[in-house]
Each structure stands twice: as C-alpha cells, then as structure tokens.
PDB file of N, CA and C in Angstrom:
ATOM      1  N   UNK A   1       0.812  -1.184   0.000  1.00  0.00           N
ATOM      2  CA  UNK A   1       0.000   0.000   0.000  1.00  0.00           C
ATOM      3  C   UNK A   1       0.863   1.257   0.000  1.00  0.00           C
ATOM      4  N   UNK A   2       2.010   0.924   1.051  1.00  0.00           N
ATOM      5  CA  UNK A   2       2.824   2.182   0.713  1.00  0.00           C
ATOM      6  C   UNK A   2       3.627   2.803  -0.620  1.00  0.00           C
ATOM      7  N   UNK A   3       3.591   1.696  -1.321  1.00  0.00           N
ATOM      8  CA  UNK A   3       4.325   1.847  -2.919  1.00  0.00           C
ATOM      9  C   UNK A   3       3.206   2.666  -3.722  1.00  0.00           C
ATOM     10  N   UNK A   4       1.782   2.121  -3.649  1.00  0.00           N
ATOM     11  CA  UNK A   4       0.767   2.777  -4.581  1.00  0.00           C
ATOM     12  C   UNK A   4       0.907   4.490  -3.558  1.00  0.00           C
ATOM     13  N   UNK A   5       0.617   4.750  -2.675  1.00  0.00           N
ATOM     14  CA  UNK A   5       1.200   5.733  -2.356  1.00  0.00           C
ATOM     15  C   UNK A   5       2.129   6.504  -2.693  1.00  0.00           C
ATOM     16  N   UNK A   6       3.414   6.135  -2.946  1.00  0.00           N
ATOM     17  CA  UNK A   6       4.297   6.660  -3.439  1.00  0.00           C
ATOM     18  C   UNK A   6       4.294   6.739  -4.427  1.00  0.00           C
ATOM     19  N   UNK A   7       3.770   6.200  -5.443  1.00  0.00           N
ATOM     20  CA  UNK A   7       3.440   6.121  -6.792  1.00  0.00           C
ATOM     21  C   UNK A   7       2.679   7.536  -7.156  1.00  0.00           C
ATOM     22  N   UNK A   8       1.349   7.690  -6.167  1.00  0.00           N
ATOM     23  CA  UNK A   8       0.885   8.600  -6.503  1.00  0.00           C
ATOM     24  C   UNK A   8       1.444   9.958  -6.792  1.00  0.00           C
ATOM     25  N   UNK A   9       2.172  10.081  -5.253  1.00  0.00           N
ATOM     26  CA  UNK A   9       3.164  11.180  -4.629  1.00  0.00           C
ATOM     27  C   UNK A   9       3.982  11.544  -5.937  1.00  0.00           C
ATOM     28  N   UNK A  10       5.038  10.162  -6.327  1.00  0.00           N
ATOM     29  CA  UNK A  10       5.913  11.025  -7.618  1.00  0.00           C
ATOM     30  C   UNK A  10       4.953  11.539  -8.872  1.00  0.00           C
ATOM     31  N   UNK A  11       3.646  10.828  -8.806  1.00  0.00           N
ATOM     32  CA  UNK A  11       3.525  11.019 -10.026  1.00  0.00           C
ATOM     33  C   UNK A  11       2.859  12.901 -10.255  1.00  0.00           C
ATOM     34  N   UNK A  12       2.239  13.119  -9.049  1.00  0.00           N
ATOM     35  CA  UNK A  12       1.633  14.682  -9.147  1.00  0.00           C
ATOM     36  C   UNK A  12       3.173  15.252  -8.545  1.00  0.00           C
ATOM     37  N   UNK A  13       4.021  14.825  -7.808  1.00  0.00           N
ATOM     38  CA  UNK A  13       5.335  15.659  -7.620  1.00  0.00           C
ATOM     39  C   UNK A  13       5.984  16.213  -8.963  1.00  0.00           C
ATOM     40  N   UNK A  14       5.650  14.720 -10.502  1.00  0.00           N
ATOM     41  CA  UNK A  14       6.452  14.912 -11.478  1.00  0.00           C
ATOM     42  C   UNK A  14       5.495  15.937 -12.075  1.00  0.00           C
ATOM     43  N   UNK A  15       4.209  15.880 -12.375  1.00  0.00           N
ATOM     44  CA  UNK A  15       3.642  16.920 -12.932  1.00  0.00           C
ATOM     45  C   UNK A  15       3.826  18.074 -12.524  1.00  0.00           C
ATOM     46  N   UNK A  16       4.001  18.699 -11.021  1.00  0.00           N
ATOM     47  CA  UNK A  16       4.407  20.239 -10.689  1.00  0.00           C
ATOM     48  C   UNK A  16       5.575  20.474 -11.112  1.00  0.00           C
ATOM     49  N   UNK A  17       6.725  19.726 -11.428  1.00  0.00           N
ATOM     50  CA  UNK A  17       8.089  19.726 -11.477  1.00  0.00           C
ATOM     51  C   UNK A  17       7.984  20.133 -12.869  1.00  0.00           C
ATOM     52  N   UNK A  18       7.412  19.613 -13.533  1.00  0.00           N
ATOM     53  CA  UNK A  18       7.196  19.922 -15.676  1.00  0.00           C
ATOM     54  C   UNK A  18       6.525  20.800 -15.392  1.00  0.00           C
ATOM     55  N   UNK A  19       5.625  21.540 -15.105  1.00  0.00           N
ATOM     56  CA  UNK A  19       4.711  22.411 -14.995  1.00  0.00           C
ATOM     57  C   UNK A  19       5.546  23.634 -14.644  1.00  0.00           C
ATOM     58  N   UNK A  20       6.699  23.465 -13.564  1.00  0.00           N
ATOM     59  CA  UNK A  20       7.265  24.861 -13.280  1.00  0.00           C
ATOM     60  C   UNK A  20       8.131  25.054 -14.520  1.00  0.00           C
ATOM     61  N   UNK A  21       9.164  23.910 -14.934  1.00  0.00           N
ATOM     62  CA  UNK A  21       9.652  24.235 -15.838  1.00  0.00           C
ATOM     63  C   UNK A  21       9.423  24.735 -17.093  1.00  0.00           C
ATOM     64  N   UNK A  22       8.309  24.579 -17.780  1.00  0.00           N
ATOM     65  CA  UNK A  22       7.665  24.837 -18.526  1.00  0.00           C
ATOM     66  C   UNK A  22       7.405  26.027 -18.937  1.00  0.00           C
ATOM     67  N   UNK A  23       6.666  26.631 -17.384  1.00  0.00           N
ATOM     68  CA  UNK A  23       6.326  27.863 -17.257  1.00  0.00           C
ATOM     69  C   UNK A  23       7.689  28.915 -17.342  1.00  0.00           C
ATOM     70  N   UNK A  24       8.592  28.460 -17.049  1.00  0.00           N
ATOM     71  CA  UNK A  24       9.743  29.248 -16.400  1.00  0.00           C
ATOM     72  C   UNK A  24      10.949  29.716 -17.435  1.00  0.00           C
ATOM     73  N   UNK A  25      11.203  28.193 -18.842  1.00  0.00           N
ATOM     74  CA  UNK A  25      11.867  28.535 -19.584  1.00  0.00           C
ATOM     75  C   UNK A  25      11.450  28.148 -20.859  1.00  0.00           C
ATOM     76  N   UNK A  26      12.130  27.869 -21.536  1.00  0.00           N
ATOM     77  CA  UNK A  26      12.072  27.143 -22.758  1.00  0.00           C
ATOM     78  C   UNK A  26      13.083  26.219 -22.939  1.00  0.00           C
ATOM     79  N   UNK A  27      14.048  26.249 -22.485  1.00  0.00           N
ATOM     80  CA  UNK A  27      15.418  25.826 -22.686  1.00  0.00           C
ATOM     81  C   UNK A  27      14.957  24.151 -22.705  1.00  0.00           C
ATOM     82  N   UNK A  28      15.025  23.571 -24.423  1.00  0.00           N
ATOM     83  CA  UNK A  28      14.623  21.705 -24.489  1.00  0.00           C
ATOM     84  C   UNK A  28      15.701  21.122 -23.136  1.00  0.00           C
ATOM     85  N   UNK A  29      17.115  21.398 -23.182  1.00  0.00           N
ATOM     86  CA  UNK A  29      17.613  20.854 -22.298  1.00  0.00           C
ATOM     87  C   UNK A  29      16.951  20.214 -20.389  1.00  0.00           C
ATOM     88  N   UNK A  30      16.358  21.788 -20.529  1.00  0.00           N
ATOM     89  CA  UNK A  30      15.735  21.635 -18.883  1.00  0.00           C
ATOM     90  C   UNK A  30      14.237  20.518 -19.182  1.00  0.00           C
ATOM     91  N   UNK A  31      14.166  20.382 -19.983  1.00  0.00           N
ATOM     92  CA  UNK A  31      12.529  19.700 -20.221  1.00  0.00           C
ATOM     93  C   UNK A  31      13.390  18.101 -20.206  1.00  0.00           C
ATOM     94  N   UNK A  32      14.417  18.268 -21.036  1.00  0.00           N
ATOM     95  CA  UNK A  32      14.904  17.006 -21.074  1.00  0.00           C
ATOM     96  C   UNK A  32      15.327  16.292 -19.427  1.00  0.00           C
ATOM     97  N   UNK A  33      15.570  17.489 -18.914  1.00  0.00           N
ATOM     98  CA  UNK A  33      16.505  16.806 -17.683  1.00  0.00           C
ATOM     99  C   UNK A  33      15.380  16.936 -16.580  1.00  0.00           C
ATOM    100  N   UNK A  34      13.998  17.293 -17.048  1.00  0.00           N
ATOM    101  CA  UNK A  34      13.334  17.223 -16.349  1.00  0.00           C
ATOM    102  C   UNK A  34      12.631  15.620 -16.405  1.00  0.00           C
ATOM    103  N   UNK A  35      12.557  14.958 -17.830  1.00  0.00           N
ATOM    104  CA  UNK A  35      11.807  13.924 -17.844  1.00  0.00           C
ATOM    105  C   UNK A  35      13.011  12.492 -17.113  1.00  0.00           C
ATOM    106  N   UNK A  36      14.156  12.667 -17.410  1.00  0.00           N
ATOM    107  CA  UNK A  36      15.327  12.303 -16.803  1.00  0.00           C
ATOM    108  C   UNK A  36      14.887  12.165 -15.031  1.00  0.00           C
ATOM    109  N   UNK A  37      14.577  13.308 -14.722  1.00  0.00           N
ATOM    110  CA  UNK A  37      14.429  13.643 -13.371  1.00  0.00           C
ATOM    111  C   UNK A  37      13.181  12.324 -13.110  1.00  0.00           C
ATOM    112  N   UNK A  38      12.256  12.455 -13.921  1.00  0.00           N
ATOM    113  CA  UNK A  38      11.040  11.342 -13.625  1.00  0.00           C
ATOM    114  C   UNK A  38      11.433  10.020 -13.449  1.00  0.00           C
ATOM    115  N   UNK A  39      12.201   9.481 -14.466  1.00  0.00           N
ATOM    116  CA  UNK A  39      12.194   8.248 -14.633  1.00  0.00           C
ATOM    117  C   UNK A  39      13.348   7.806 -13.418  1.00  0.00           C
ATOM    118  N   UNK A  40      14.174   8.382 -12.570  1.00  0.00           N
ATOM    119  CA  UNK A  40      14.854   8.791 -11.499  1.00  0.00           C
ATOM    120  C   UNK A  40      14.126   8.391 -10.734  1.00  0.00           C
ATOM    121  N   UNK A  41      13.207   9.683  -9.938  1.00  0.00           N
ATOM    122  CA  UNK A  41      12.040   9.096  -8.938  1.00  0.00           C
ATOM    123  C   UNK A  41      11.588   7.588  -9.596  1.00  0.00           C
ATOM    124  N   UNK A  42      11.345   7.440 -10.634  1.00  0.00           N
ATOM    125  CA  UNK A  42      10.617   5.745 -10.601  1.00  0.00           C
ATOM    126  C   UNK A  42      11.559   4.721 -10.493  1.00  0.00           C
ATOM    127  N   UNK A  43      12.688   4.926 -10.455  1.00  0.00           N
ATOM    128  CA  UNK A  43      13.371   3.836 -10.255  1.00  0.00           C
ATOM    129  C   UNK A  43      14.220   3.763  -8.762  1.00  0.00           C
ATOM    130  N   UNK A  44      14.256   5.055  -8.094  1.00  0.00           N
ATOM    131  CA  UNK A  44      14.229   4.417  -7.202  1.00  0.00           C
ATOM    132  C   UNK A  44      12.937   4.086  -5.941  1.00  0.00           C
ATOM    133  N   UNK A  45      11.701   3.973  -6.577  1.00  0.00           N
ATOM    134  CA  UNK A  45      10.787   3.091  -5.611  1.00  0.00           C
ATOM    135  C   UNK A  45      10.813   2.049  -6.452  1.00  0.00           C
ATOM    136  N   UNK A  46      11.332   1.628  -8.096  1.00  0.00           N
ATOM    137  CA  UNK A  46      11.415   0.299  -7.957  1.00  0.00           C
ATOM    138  C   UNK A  46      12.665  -0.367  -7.331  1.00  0.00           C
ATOM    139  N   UNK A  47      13.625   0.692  -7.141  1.00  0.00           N
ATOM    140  CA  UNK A  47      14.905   0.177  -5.870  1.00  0.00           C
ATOM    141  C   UNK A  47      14.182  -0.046  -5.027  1.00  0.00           C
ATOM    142  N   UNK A  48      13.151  -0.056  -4.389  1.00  0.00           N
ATOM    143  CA  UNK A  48      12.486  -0.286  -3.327  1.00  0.00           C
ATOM    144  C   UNK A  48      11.945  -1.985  -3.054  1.00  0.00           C
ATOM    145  N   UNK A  49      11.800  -2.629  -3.997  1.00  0.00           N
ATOM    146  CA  UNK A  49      10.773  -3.685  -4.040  1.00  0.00           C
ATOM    147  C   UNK A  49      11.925  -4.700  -5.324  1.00  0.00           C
ATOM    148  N   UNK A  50      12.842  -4.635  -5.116  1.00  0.00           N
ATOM    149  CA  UNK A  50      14.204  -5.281  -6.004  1.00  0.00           C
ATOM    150  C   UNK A  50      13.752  -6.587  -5.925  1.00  0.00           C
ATOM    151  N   UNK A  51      13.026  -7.579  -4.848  1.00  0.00           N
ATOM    152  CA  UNK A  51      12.755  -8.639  -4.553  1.00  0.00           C
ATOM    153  C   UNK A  51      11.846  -8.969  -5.615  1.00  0.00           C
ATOM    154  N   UNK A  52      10.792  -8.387  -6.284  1.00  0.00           N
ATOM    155  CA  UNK A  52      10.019  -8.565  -6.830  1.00  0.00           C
ATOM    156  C   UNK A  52      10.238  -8.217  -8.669  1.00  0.00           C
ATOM    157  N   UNK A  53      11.639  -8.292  -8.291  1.00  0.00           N
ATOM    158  CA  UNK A  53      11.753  -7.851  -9.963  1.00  0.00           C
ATOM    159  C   UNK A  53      12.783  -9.576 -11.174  1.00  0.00           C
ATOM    160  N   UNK A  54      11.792  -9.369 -11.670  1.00  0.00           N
ATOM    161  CA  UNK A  54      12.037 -10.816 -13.107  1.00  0.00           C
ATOM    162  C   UNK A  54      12.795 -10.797 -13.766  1.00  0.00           C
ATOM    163  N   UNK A  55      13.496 -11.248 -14.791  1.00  0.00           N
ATOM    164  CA  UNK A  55      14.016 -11.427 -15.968  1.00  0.00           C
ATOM    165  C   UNK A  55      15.551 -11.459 -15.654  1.00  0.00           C
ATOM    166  N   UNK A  56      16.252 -10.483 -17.526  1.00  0.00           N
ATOM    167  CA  UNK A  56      17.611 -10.942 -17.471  1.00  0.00           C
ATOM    168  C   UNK A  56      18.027  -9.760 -16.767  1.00  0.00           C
ATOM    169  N   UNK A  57      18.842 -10.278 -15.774  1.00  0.00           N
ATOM    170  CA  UNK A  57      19.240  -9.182 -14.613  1.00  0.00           C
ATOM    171  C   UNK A  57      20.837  -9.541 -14.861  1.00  0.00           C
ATOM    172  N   UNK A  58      21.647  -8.272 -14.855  1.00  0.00           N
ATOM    173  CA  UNK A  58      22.656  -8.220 -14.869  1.00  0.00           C
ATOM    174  C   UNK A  58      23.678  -7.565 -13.974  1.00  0.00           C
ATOM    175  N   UNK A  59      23.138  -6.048 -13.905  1.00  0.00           N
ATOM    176  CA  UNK A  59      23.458  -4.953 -13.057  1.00  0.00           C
ATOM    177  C   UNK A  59      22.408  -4.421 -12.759  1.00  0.00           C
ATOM    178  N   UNK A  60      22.111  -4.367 -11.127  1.00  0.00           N
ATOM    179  CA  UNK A  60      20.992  -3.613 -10.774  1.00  0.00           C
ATOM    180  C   UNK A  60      20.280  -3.000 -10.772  1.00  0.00           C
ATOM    181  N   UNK A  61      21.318  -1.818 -10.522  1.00  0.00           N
ATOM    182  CA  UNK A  61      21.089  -0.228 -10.530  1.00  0.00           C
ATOM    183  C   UNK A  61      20.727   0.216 -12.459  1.00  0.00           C
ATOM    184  N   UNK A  62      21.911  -0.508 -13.189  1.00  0.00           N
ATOM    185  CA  UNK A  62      21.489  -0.258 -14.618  1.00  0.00           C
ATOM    186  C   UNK A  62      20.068  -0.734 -15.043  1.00  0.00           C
ATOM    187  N   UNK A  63      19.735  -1.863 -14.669  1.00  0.00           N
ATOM    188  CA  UNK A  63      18.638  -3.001 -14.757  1.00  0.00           C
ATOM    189  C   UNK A  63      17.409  -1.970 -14.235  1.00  0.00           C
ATOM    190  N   UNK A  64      17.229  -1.203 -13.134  1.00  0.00           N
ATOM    191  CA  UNK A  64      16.211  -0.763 -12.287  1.00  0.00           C
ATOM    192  C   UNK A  64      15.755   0.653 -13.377  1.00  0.00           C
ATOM    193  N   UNK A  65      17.106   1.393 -13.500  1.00  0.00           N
ATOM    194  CA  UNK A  65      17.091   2.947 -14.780  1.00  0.00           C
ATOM    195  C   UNK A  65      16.816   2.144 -15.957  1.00  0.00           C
ATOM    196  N   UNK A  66      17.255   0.720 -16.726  1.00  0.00           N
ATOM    197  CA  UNK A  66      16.534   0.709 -17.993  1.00  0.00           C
ATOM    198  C   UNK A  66      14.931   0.530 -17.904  1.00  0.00           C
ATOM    199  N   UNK A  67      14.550  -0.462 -17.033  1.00  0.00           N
ATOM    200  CA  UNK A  67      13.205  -0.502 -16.668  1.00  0.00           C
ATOM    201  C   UNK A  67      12.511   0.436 -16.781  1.00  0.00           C
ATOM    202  N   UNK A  68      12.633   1.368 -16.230  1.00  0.00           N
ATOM    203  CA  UNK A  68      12.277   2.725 -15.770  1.00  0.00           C
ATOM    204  C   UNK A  68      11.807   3.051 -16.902  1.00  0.00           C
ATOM    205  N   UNK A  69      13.123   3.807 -17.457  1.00  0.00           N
ATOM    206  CA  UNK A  69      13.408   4.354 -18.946  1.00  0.00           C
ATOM    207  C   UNK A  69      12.263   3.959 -20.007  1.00  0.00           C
ATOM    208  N   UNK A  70      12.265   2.844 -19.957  1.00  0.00           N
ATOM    209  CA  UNK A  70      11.572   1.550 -21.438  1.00  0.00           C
ATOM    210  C   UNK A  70       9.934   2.035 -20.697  1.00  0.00           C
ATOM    211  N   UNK A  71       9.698   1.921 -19.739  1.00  0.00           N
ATOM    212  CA  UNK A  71       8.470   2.244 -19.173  1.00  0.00           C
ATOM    213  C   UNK A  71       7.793   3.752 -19.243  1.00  0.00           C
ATOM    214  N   UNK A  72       8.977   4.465 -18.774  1.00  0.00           N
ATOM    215  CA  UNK A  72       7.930   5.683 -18.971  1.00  0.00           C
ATOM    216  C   UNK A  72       8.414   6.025 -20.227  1.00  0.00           C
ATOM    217  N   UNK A  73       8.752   5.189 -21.721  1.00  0.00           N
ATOM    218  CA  UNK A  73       9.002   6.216 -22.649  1.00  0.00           C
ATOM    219  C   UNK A  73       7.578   5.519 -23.208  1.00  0.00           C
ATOM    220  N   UNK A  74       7.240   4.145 -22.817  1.00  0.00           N
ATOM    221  CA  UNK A  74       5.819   3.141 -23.192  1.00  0.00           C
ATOM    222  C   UNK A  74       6.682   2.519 -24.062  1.00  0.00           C
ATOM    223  N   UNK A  75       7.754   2.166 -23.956  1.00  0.00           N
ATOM    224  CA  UNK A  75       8.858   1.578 -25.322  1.00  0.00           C
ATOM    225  C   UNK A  75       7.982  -0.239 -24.998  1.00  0.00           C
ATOM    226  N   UNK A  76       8.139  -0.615 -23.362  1.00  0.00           N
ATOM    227  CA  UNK A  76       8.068  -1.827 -23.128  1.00  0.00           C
ATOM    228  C   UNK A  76       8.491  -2.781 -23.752  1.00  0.00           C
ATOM    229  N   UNK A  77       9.647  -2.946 -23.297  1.00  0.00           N
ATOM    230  CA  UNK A  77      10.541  -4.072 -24.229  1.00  0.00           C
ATOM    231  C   UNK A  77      10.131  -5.524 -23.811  1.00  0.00           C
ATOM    232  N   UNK A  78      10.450  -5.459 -22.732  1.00  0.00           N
ATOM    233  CA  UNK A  78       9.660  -7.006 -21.317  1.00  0.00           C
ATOM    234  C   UNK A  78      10.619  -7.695 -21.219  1.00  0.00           C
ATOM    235  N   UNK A  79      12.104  -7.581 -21.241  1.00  0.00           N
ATOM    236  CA  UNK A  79      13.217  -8.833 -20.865  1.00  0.00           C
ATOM    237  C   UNK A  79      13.430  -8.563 -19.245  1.00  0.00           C
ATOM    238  N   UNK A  80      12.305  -7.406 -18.583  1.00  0.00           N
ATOM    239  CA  UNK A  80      12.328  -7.512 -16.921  1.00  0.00           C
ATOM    240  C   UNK A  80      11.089  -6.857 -17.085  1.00  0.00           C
ATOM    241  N   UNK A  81      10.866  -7.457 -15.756  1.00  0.00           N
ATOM    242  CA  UNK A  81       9.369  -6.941 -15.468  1.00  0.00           C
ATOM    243  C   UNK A  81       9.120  -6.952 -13.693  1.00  0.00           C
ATOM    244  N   UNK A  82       8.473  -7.012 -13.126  1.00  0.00           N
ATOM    245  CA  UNK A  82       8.283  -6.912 -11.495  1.00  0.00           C
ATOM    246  C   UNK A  82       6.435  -8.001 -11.636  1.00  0.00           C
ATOM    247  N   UNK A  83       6.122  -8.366 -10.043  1.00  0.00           N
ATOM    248  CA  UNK A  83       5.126  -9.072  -9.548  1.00  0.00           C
ATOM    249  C   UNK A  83       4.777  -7.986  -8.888  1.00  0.00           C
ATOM    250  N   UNK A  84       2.923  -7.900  -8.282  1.00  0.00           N
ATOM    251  CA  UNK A  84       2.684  -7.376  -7.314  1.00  0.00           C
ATOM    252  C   UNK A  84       2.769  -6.285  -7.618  1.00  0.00           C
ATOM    253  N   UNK A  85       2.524  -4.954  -6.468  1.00  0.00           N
ATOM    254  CA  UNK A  85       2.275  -3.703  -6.674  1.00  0.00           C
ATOM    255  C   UNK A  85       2.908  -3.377  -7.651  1.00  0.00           C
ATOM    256  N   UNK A  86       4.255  -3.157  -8.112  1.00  0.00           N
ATOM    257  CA  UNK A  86       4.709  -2.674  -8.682  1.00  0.00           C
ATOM    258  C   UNK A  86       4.205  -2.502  -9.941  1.00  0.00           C
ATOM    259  N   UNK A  87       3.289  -3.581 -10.915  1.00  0.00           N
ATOM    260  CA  UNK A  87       2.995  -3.762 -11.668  1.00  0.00           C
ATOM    261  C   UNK A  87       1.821  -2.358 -11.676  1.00  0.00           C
ATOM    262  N   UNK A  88       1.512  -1.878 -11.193  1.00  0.00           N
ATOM    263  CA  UNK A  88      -0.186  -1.288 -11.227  1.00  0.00           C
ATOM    264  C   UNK A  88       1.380   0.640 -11.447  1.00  0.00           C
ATOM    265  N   UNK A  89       2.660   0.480 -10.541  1.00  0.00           N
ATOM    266  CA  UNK A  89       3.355   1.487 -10.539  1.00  0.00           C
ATOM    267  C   UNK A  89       3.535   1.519 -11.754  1.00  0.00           C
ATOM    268  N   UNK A  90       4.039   0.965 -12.773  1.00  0.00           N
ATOM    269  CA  UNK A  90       4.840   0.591 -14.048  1.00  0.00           C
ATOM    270  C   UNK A  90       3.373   0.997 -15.173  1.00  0.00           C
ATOM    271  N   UNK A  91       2.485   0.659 -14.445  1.00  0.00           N
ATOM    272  CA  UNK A  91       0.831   1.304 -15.470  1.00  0.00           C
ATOM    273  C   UNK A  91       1.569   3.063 -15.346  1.00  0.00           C
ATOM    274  N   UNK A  92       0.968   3.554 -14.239  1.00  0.00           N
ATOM    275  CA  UNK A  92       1.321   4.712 -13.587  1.00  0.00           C
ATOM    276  C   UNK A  92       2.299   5.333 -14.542  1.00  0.00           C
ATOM    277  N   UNK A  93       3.252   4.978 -13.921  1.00  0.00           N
ATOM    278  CA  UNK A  93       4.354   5.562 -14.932  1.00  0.00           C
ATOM    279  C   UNK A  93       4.537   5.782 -16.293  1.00  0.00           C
ATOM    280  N   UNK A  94       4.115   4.814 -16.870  1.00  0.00           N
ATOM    281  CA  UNK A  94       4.114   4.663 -18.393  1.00  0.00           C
ATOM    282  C   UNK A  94       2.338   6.057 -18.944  1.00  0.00           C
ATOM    283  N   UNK A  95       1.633   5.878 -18.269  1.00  0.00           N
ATOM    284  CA  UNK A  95       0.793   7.139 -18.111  1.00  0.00           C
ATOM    285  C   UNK A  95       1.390   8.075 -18.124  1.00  0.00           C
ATOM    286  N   UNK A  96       2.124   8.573 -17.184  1.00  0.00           N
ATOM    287  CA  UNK A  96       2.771   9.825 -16.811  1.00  0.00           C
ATOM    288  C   UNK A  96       3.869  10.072 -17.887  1.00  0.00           C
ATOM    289  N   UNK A  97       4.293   9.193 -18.159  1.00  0.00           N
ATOM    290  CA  UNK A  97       5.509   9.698 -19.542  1.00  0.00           C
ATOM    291  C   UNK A  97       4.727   9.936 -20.585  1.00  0.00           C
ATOM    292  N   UNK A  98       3.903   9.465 -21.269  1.00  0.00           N
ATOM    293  CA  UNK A  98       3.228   9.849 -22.359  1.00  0.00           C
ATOM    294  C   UNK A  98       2.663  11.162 -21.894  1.00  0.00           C
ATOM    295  N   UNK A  99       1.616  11.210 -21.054  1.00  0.00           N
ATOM    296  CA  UNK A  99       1.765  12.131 -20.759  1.00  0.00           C
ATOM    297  C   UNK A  99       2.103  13.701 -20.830  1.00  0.00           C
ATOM    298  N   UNK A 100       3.418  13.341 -20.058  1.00  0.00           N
ATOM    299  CA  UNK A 100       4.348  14.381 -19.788  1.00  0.00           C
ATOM    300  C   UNK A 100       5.336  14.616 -21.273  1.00  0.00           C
ATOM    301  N   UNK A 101       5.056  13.127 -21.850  1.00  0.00           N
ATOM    302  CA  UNK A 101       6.323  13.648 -23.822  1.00  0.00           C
ATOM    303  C   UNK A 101       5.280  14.556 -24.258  1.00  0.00           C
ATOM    304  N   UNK A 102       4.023  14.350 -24.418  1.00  0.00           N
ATOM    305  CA  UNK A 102       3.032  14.735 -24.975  1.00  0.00           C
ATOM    306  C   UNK A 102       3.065  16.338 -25.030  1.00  0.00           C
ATOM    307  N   UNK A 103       3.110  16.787 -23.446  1.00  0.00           N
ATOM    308  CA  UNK A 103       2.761  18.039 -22.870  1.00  0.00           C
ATOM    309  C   UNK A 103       3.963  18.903 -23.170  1.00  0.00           C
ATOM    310  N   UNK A 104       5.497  18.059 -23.480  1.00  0.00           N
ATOM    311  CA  UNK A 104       6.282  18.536 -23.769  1.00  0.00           C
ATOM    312  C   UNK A 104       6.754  19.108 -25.019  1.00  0.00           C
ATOM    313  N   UNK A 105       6.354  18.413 -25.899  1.00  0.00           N
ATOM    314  CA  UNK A 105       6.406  18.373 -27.094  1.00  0.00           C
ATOM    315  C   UNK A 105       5.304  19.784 -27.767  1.00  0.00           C
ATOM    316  N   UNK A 106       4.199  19.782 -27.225  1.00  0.00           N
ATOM    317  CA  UNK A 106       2.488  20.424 -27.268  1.00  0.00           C
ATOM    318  C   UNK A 106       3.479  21.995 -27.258  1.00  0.00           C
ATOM    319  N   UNK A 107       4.312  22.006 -25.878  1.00  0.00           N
ATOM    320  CA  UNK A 107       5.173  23.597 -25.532  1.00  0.00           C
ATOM    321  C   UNK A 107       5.827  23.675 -26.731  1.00  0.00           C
ATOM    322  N   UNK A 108       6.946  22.866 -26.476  1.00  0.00           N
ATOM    323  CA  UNK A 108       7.763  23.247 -28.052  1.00  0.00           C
ATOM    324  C   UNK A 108       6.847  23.786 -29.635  1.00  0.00           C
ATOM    325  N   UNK A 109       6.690  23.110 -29.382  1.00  0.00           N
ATOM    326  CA  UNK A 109       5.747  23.534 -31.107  1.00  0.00           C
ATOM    327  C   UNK A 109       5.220  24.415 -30.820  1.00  0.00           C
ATOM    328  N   UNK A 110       4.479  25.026 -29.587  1.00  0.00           N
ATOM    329  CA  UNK A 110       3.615  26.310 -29.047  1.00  0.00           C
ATOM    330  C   UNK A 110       5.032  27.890 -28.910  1.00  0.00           C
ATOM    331  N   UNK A 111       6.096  27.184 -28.565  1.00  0.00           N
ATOM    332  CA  UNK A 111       6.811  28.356 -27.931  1.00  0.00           C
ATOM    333  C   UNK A 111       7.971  28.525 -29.496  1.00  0.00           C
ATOM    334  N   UNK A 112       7.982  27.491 -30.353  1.00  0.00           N
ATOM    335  CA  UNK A 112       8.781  27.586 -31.427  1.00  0.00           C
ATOM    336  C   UNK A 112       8.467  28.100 -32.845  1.00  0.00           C
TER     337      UNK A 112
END
C-alpha cells in the first residue's frame, strides 16, 4: 500500500516539477533533464521492491534505470518486469511519460 502511495506522490510531484519548468523557460535541455528527473524518482521506488523484480538481470542499478526508462518512454521491451504492486506502478508511470512527452512536445511547437 505504501508503494501505490508513493506512486501517486511522484507522479503529481512529477507533474508540478514539468509544470514549473515549462512555465519558467524554454530551454529543451531543462525539459529534457526534467523527464530524466522522472524516470529517477521511478526507479528508485522500484529500488524499493528489487525482490520482486524478473528477468535478465545483470546490473541492478542499470537493470532498475533501464526498466524505468523503457516504461515511462511506453517503449516496453519485457526482458524484466516486477510481480505485485509494482505492476499497477509501471501502469502509472508509463501514463505519466506519455503524458508528460506529450505536454512537452504540445510547448515546443507552441513556444517555437
């Protein structure tokens, strides 16, 4: 219960976080290092629940950021995956990146 929690938490934390930036510059870099910043928070609450994570595992920490990555870009490759809550997080997330490419992309073309 505490993971869907936290799930929630990053996910309106990540929307104010794009939202200021947005408002604040233009600069693609900061948008970039803002979605960077997201997939960050999601990997480490899936550092959180490491027990529950599948597939070809090699390096952890790399293993936990590609996950991430492949998830919130909606790439979903599936050579790892997680059981249990996490699974409903990895919905979440992959929401929030589309999302958030979406909203990003919507500025650029608006401010360019």
């Amino acid at each position: 219960m505490i993971i869907l929690a936290l799930t929630i938490f990053i996910s309106i934390g990540c929307m104010y976080i794009h939202k200021i930036i947005l408002n604040t510059t233009n600069n693609i870099f900061l948008i970039l290092l803002s979605h960077v910043s997201h997939v960050l928070f999601f990997s480490f609450l899936y550092a959180l629940e490491l027990n529950n994570m599948i597939g070809n595992l090699t390096n952890i920490a790399i293993d936990v950021f590609y996950y991430s990555f492949c998830t919130y870009t909606t790439l979903g490759v599936g050579d790892i995956y997680f059981n249990g809550y996490l699974r409903v997080t990895s919905g979440f997330e992959s929401l929030i990146g589309l999302f958030m490419i979406a909203w990003s992309a919507a500025h650029i073309y608006k401010v360019r």
